[in-house]
C-alpha atoms as a PDB file:
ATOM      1  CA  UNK A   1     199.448 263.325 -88.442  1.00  0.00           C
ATOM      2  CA  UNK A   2     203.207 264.060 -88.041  1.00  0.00           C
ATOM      3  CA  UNK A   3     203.648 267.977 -88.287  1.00  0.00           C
ATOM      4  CA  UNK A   4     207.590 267.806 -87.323  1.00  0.00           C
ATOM      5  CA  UNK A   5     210.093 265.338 -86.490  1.00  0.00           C
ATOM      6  CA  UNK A   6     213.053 265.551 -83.898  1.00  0.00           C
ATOM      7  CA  UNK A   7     216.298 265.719 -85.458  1.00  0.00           C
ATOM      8  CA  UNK A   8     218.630 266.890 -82.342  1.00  0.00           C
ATOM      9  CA  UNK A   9     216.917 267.002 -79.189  1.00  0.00           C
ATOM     10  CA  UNK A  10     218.989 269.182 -77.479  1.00  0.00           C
ATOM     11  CA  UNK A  11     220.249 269.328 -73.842  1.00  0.00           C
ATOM     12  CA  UNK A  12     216.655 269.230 -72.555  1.00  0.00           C
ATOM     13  CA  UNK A  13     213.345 269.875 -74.257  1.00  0.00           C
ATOM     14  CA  UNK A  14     210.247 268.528 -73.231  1.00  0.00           C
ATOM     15  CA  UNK A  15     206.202 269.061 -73.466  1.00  0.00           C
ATOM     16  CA  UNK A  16     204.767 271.518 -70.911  1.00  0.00           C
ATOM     17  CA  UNK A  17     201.644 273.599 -71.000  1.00  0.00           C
ATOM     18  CA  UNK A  18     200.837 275.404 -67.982  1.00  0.00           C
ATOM     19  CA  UNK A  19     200.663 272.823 -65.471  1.00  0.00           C
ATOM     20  CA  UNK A  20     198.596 269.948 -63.709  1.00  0.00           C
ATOM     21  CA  UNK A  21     196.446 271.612 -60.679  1.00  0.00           C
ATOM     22  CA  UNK A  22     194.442 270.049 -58.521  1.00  0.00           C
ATOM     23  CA  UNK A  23     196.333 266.511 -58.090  1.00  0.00           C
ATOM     24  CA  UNK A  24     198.878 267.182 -55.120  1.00  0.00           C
ATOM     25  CA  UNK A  25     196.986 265.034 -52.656  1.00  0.00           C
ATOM     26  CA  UNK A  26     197.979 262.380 -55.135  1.00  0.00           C
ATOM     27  CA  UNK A  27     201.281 263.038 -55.055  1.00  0.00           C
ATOM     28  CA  UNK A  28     201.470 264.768 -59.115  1.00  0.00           C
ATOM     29  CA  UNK A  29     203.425 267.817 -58.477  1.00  0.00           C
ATOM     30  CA  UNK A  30     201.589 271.370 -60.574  1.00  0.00           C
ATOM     31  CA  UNK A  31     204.903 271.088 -62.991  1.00  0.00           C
ATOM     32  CA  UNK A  32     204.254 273.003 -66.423  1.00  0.00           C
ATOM     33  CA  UNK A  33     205.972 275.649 -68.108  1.00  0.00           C
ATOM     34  CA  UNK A  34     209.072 276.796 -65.610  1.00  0.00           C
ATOM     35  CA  UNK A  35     209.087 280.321 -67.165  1.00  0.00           C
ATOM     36  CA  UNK A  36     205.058 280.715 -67.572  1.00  0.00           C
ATOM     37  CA  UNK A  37     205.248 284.109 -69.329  1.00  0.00           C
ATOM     38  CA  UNK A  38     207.448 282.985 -72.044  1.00  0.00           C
ATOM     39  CA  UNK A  39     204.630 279.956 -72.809  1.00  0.00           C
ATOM     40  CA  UNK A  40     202.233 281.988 -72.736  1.00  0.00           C
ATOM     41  CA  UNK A  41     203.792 284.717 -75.030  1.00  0.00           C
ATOM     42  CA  UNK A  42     204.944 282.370 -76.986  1.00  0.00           C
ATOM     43  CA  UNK A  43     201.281 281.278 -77.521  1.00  0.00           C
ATOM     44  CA  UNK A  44     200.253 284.661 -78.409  1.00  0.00           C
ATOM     45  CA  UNK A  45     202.013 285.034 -81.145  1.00  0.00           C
ATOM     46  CA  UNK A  46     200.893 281.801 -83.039  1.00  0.00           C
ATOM     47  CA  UNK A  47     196.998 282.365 -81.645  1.00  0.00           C
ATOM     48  CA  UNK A  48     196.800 279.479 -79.564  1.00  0.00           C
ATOM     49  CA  UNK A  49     195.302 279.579 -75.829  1.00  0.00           C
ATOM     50  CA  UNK A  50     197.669 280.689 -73.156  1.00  0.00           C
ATOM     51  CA  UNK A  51     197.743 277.299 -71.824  1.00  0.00           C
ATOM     52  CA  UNK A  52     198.299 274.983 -75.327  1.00  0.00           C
ATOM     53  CA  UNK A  53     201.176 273.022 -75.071  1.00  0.00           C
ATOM     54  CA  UNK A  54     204.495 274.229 -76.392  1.00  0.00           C
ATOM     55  CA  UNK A  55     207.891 272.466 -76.219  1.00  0.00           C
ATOM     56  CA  UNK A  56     210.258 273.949 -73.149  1.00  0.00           C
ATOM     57  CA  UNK A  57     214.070 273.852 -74.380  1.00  0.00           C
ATOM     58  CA  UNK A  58     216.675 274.164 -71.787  1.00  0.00           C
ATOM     59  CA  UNK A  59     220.506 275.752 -72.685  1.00  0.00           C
ATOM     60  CA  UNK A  60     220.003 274.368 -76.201  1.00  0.00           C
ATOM     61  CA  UNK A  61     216.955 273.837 -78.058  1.00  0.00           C
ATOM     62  CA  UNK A  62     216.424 271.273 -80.601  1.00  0.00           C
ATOM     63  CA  UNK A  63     216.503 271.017 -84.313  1.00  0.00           C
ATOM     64  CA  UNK A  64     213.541 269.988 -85.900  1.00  0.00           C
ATOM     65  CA  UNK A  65     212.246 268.942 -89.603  1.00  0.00           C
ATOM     66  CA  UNK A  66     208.769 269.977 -90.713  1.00  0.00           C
ATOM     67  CA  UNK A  67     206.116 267.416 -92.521  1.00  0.00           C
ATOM     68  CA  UNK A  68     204.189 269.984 -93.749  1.00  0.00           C
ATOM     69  CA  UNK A  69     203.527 274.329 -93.243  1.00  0.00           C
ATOM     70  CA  UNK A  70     203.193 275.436 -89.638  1.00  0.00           C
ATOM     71  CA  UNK A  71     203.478 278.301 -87.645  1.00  0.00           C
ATOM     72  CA  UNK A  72     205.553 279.026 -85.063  1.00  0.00           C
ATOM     73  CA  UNK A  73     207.464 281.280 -82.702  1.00  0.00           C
ATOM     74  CA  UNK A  74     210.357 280.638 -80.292  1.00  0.00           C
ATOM     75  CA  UNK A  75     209.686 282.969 -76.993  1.00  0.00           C
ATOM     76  CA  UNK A  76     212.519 282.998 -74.175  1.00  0.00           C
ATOM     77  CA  UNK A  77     215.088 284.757 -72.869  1.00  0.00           C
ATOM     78  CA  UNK A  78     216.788 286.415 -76.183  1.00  0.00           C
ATOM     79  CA  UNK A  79     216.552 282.861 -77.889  1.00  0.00           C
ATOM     80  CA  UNK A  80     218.963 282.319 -81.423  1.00  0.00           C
ATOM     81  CA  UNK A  81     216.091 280.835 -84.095  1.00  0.00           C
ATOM     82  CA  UNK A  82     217.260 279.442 -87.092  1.00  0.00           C
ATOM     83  CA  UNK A  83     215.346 278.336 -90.286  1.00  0.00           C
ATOM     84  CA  UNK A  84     217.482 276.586 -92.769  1.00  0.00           C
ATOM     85  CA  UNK A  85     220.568 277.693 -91.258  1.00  0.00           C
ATOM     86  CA  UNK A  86     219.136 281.230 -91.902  1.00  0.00           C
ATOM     87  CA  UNK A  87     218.667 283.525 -88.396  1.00  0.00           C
ATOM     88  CA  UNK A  88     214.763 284.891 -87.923  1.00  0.00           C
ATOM     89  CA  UNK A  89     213.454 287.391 -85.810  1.00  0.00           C
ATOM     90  CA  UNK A  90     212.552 285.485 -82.429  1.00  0.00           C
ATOM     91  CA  UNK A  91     210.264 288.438 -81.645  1.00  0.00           C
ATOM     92  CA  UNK A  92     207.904 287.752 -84.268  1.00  0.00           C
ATOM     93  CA  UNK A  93     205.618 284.582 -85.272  1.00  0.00           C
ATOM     94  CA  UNK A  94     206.997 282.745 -89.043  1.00  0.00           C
ATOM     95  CA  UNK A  95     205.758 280.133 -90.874  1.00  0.00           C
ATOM     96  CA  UNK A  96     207.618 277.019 -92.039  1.00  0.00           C
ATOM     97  CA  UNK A  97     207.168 275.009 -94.962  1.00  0.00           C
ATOM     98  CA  UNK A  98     207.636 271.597 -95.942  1.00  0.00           C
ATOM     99  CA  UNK A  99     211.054 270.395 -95.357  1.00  0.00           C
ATOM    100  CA  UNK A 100     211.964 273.051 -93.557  1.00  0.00           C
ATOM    101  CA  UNK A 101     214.591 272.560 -90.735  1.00  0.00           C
ATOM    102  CA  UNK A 102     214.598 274.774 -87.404  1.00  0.00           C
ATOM    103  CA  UNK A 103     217.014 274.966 -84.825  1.00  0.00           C
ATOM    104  CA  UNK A 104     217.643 277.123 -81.625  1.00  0.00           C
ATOM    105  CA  UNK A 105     221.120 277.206 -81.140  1.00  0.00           C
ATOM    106  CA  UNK A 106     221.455 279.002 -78.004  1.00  0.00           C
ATOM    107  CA  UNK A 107     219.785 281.488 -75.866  1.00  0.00           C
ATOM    108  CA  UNK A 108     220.881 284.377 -73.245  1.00  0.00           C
ATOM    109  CA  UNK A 109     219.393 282.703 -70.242  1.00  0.00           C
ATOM    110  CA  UNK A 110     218.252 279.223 -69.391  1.00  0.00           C
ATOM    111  CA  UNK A 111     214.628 278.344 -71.500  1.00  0.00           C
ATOM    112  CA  UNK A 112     213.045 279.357 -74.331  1.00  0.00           C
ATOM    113  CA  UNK A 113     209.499 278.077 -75.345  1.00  0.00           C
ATOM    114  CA  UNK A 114     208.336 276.855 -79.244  1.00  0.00           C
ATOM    115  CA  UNK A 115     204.862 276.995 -79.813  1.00  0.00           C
ATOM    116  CA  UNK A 116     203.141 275.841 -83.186  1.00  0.00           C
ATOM    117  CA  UNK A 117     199.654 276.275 -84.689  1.00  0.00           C
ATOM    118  CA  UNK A 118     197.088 274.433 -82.852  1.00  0.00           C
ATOM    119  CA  UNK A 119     199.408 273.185 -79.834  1.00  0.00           C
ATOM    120  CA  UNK A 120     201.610 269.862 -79.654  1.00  0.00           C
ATOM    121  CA  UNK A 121     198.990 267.687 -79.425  1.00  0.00           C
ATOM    122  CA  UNK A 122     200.436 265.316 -76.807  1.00  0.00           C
ATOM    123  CA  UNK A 123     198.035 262.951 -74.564  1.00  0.00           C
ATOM    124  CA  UNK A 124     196.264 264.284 -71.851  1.00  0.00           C
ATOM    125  CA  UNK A 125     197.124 262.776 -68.491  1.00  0.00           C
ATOM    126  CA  UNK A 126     195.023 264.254 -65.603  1.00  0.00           C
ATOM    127  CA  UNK A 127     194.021 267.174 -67.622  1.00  0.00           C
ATOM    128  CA  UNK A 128     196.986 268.093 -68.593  1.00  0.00           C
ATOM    129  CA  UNK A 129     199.516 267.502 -71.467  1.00  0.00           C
ATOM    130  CA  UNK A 130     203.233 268.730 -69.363  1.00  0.00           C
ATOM    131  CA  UNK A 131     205.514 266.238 -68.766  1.00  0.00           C
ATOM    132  CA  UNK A 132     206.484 265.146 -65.243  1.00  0.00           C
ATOM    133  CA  UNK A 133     209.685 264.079 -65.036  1.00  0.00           C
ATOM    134  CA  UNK A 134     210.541 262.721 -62.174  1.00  0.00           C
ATOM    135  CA  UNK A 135     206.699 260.838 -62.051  1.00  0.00           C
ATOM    136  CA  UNK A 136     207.424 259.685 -66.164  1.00  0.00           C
ATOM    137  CA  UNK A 137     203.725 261.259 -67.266  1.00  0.00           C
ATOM    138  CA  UNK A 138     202.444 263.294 -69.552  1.00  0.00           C
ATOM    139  CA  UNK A 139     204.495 264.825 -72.660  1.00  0.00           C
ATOM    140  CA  UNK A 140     206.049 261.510 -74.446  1.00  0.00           C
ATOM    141  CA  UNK A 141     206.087 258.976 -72.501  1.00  0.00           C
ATOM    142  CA  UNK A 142     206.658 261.144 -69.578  1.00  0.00           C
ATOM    143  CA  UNK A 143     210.423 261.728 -70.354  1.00  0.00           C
ATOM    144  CA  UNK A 144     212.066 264.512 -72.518  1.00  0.00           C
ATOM    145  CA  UNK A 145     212.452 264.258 -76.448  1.00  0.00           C
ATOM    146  CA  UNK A 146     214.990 262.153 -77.941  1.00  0.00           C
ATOM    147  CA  UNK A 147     216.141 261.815 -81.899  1.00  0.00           C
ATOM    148  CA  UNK A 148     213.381 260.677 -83.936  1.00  0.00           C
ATOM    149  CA  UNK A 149     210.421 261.663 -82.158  1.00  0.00           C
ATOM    150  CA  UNK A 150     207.766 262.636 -84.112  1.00  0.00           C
ATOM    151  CA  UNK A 151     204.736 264.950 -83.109  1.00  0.00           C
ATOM    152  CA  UNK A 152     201.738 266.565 -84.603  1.00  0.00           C
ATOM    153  CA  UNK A 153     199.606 269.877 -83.798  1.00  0.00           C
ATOM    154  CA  UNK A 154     196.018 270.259 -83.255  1.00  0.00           C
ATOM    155  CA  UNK A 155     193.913 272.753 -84.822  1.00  0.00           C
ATOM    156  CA  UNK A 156     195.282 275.669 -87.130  1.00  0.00           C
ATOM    157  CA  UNK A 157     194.841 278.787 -85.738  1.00  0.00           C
ATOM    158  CA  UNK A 158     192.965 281.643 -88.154  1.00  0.00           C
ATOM    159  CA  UNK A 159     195.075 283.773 -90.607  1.00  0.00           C
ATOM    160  CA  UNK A 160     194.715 286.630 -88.726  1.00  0.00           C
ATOM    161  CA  UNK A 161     197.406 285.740 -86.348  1.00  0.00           C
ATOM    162  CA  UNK A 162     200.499 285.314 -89.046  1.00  0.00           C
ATOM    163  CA  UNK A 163     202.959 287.661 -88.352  1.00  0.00           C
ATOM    164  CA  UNK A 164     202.622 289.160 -85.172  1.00  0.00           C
ATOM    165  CA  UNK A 165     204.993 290.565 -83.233  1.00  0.00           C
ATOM    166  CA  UNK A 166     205.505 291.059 -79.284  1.00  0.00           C
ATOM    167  CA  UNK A 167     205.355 294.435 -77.874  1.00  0.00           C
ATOM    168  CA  UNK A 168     209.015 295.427 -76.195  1.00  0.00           C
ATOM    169  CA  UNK A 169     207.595 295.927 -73.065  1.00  0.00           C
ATOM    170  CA  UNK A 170     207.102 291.953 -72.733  1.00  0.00           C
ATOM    171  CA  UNK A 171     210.228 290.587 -74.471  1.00  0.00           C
ATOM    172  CA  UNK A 172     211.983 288.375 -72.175  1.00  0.00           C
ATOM    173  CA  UNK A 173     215.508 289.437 -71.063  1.00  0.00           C
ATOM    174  CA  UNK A 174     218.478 287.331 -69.384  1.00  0.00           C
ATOM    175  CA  UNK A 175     218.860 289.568 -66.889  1.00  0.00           C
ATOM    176  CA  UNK A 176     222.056 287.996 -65.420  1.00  0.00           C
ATOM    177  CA  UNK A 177     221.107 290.017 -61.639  1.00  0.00           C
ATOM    178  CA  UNK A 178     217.758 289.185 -60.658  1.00  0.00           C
ATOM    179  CA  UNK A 179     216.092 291.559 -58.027  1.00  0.00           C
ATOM    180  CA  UNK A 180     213.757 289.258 -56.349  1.00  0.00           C
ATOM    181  CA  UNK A 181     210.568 290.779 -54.611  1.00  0.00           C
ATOM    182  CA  UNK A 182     209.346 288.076 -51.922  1.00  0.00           C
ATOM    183  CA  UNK A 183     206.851 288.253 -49.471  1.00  0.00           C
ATOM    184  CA  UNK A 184     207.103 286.600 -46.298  1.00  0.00           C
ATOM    185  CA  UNK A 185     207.463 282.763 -45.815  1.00  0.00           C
ATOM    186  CA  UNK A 186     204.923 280.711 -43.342  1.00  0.00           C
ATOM    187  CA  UNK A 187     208.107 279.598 -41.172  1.00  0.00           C
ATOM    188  CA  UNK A 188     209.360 283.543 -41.487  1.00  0.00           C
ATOM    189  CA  UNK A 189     208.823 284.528 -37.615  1.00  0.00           C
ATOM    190  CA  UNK A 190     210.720 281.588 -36.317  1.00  0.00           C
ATOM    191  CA  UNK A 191     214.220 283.186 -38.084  1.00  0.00           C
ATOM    192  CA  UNK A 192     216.420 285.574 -36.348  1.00  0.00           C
ATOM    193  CA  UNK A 193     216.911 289.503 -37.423  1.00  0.00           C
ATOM    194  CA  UNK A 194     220.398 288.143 -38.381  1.00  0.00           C
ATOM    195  CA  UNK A 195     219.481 285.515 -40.930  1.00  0.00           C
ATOM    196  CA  UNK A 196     216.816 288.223 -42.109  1.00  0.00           C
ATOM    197  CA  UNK A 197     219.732 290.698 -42.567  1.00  0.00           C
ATOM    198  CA  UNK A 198     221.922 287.935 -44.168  1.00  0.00           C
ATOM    199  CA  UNK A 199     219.117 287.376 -46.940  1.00  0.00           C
ATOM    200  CA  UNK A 200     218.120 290.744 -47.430  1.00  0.00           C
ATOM    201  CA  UNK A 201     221.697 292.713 -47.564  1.00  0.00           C
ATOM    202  CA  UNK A 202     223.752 290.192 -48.862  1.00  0.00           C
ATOM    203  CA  UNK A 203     223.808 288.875 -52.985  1.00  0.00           C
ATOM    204  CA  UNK A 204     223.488 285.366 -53.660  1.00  0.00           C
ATOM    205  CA  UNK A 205     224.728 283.029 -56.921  1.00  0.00           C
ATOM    206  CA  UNK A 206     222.965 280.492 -58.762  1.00  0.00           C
ATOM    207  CA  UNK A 207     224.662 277.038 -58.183  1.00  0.00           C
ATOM    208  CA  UNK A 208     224.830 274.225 -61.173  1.00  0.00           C
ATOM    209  CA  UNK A 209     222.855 272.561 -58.841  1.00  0.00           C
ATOM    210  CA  UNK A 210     219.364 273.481 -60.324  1.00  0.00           C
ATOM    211  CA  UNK A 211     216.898 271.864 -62.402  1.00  0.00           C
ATOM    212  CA  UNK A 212     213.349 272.340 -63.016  1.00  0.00           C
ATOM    213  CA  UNK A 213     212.358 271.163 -59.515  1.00  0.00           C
ATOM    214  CA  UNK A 214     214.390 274.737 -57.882  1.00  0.00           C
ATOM    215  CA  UNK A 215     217.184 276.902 -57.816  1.00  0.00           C
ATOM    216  CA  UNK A 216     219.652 276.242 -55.274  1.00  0.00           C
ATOM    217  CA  UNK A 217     221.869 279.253 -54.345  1.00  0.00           C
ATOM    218  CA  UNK A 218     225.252 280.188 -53.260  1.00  0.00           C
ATOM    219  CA  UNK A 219     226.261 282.717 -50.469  1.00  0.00           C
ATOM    220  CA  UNK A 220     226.449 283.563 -46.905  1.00  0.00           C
ATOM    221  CA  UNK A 221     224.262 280.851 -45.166  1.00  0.00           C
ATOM    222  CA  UNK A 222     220.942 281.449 -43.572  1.00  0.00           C
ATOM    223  CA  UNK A 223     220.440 280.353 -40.152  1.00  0.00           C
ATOM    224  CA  UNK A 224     217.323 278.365 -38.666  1.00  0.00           C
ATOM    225  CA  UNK A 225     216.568 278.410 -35.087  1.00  0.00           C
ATOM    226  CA  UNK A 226     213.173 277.665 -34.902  1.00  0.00           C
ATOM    227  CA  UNK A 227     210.852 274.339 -34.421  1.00  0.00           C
ATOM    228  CA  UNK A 228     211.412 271.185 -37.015  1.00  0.00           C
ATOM    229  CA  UNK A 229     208.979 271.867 -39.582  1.00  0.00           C
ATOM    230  CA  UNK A 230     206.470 269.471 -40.650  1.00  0.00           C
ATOM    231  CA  UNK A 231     205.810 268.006 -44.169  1.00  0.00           C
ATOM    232  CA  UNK A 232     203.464 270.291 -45.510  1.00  0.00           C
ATOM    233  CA  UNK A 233     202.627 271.457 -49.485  1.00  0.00           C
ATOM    234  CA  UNK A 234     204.781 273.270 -51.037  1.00  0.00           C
ATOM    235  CA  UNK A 235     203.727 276.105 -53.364  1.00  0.00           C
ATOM    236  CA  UNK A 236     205.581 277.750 -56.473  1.00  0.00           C
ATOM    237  CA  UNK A 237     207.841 280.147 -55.086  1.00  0.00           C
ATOM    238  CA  UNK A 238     208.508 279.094 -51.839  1.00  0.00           C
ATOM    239  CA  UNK A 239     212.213 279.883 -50.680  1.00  0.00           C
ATOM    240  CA  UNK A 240     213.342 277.097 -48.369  1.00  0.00           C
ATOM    241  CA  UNK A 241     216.534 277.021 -45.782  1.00  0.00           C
ATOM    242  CA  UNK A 242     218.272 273.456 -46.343  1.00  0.00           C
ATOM    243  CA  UNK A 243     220.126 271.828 -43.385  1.00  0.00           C
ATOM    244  CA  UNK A 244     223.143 273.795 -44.551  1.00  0.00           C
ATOM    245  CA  UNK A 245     221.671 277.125 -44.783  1.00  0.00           C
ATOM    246  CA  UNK A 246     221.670 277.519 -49.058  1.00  0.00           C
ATOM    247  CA  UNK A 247     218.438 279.095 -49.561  1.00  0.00           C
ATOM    248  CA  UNK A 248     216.716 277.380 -52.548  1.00  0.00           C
ATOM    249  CA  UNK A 249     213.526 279.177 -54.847  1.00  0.00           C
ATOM    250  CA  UNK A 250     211.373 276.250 -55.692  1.00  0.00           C
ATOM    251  CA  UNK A 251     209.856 276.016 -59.296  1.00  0.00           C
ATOM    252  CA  UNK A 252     207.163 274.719 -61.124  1.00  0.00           C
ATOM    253  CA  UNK A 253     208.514 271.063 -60.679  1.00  0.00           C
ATOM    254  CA  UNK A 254     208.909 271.039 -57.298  1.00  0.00           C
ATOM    255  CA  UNK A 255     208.006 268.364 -55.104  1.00  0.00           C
ATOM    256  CA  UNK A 256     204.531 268.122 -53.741  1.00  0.00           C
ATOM    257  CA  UNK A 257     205.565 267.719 -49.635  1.00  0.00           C
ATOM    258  CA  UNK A 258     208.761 269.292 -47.900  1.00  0.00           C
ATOM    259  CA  UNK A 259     210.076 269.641 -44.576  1.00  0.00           C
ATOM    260  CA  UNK A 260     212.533 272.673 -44.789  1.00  0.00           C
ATOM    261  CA  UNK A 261     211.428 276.179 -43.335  1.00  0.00           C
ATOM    262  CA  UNK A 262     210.432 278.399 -45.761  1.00  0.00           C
ATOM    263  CA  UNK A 263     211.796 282.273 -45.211  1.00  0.00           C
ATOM    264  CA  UNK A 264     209.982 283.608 -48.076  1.00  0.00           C
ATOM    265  CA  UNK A 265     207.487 283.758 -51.250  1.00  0.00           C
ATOM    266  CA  UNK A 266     208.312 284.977 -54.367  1.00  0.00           C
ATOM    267  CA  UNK A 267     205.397 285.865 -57.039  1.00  0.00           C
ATOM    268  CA  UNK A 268     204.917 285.147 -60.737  1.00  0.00           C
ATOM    269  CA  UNK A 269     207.630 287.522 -62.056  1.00  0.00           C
ATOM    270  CA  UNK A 270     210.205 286.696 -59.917  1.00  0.00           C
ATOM    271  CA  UNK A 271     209.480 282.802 -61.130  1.00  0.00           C
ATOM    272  CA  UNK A 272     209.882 283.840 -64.516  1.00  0.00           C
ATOM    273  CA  UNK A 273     213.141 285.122 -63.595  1.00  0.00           C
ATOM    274  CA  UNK A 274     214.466 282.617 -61.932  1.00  0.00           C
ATOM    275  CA  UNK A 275     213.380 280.171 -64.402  1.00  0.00           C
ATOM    276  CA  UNK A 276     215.544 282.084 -67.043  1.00  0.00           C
ATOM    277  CA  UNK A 277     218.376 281.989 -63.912  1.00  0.00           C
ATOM    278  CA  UNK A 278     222.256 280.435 -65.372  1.00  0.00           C
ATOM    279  CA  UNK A 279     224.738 279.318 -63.210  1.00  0.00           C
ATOM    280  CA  UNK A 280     226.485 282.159 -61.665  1.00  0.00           C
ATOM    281  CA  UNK A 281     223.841 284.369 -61.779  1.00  0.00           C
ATOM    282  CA  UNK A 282     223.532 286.994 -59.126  1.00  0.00           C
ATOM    283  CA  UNK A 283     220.580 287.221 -56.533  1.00  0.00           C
ATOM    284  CA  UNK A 284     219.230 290.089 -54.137  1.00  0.00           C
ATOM    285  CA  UNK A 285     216.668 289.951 -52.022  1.00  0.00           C
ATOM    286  CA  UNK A 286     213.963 292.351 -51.175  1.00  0.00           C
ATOM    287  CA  UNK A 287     211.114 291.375 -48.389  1.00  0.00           C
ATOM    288  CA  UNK A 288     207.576 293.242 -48.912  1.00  0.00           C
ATOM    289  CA  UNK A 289     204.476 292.772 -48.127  1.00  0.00           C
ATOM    290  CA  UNK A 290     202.431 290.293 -49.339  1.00  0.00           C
ATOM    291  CA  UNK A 291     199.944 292.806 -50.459  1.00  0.00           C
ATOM    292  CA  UNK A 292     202.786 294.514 -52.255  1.00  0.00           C
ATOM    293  CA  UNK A 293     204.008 291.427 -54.019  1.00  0.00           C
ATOM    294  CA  UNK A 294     200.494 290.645 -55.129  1.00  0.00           C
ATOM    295  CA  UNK A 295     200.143 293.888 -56.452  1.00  0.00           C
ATOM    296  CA  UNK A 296     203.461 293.636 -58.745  1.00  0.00           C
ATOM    297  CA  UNK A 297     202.130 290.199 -59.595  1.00  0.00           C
ATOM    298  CA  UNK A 298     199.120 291.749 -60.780  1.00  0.00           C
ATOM    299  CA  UNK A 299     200.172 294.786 -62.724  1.00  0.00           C
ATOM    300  CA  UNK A 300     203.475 292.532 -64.175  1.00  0.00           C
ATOM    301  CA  UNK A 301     200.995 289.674 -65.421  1.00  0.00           C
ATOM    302  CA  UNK A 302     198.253 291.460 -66.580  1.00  0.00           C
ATOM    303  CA  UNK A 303     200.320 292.975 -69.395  1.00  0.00           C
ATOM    304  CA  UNK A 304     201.333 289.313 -70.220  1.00  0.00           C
ATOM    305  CA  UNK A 305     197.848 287.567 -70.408  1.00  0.00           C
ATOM    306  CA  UNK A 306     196.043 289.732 -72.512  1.00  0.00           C
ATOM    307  CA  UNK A 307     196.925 289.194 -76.356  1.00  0.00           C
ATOM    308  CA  UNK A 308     195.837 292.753 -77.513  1.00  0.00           C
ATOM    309  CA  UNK A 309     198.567 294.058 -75.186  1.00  0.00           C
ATOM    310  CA  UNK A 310     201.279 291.480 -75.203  1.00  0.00           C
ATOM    311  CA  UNK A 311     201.516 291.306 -79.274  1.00  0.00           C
ATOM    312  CA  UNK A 312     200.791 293.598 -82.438  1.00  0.00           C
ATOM    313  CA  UNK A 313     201.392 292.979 -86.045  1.00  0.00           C
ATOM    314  CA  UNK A 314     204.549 292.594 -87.427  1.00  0.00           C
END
């Protein structure tokens, strides 16, 4: 059954849930959600699971018309939600009725997520429901929404979960100057103290050139002395040294094999971060441990995965 139909797609919005694991070997990249922690807020709020699908808008969400009630909330960095023309409050869950027409505008950084009562109940392609891009599966048809597509929701969530609100201390930010904590990279002892220096003194911009595959960036350029560097995986994270010396954070849609030395790892918040990253963004650097960065990861996420932490009523 149709819960909503697409009236303006947007300038990118697709189906993701939290990704497709496992399936690397086969050449499926992980993909999902770029910005996890807004999903998974996101789902909170409407009392889905953290990993139902939600729809991931990029610059400019899309407008949509409603079949019949749902609930919903719009979870991103500072994300403009309109119902009817009329602005809600994106920090809290609402319900739409029949007829009803929502639109996000704008938002301060570069995603926001929607999520609706019961999930977007897209088909499952190798046990997941996100949609791969650049392999055309998953989602609709494996390619981003267009005008006229119409999807439906699964299950209704209980009553309980109407009107909830996130707590502050989760509410995604733009940040505009991203201080990213990054452990070190498996190709880390093969660069020199200078291109170590360069990276870790030096602030870098985000280039146009990014999409959901990685964040290229703009600055002083890196130096690589060492061996060539096999194809081997690449994880979430990963900062890679091109040819030219641009560093570049690689994101949930990032290929499955790569060749370019990777200086550093960056955890789960810095991700987020980067996945709400604009052109002409500013970048720092800071190296730590890796037992450091896991302990950030931990402490940062475990405020966002729990629901009796991450939301209260509204």
């Amino acid at each position: 059954m149709t819960t909503f139909q697409v009236l303006d797609p947007g300038f990118l919005t697709s189906v993701q849930d939290r990704g497709r694991f496992g399936h690397q070997h086969l050449g499926f990249s992980v993909g999902g959600a770029i910005d996890v922690r807004s999903l998974v807020l996101a789902n909170h709020l409407v009392g889905n699971p953290p990993d139902a699908a939600c729809l991931e808008a990029t610059v400019r969400g899309p407008r949509l018309r409603f079949a019949e009630p749902c609930l919903v909330a719009v979870v991103g960095a500072e994300p403009v939600v309109l119902v009817n023309k009329a602005a809600v409050d994106a920090s809290c869950s609402f319900v739409v009725q029949a007829g009803d027409e929502l639109e996000v505008p704008s938002m301060a950084g570069a995603r926001a997520y929607l999520a609706f009562g019961g999930g977007v109940d897209a088909p499952r392609f190798l046990g997941s429901r996100s949609t791969d891009l650049v392999a055309g599966v998953g989602g609709v048809d494996g390619r981003c929404l267009r005008r006229g597509d119409e999807l439906g929701t699964g299950a209704r969530p209980t009553a309980q979960w109407l009107r909830r609100r996130l707590h502050r201390s989760v509410c995604p930010v733009a940040l505009h100057r991203i201080n990213l904590l990054c452990a070190h990279g498996p190709q880390w002892n093969a660069f020199d103290r200078l291109a170590i220096a360069t990276l870790e003194s030096d602030l870098y911009t985000v280039s146009p050139d990014c999409d959901r595959m990685g964040v290229r960036l703009r600055g002083r350029t890196i130096s690589y002395g060492g061996p060539p560097v096999l194809s081997e995986g690449q994880p979430a994270g990963a900062v890679q040294i091109t040819v030219g010396g641009e560093p570049i954070v690689l994101l949930a849609g990032r290929q499955t094999v790569g060749g370019y030395p990777k200086i550093g790892l960056v955890g789960w918040r810095g991700l987020a971060e980067m996945g709400q990253a604009l052109p002409g963004d500013v970048v720092a650097f800071e190296f730590v441990s890796m037992q450091q960065l896991t302990l950030d990861t931990k402490s940062w996420w475990s405020r966002i995965k729990d629901p009796t932490r991450a939301v209260e009523p509204a």
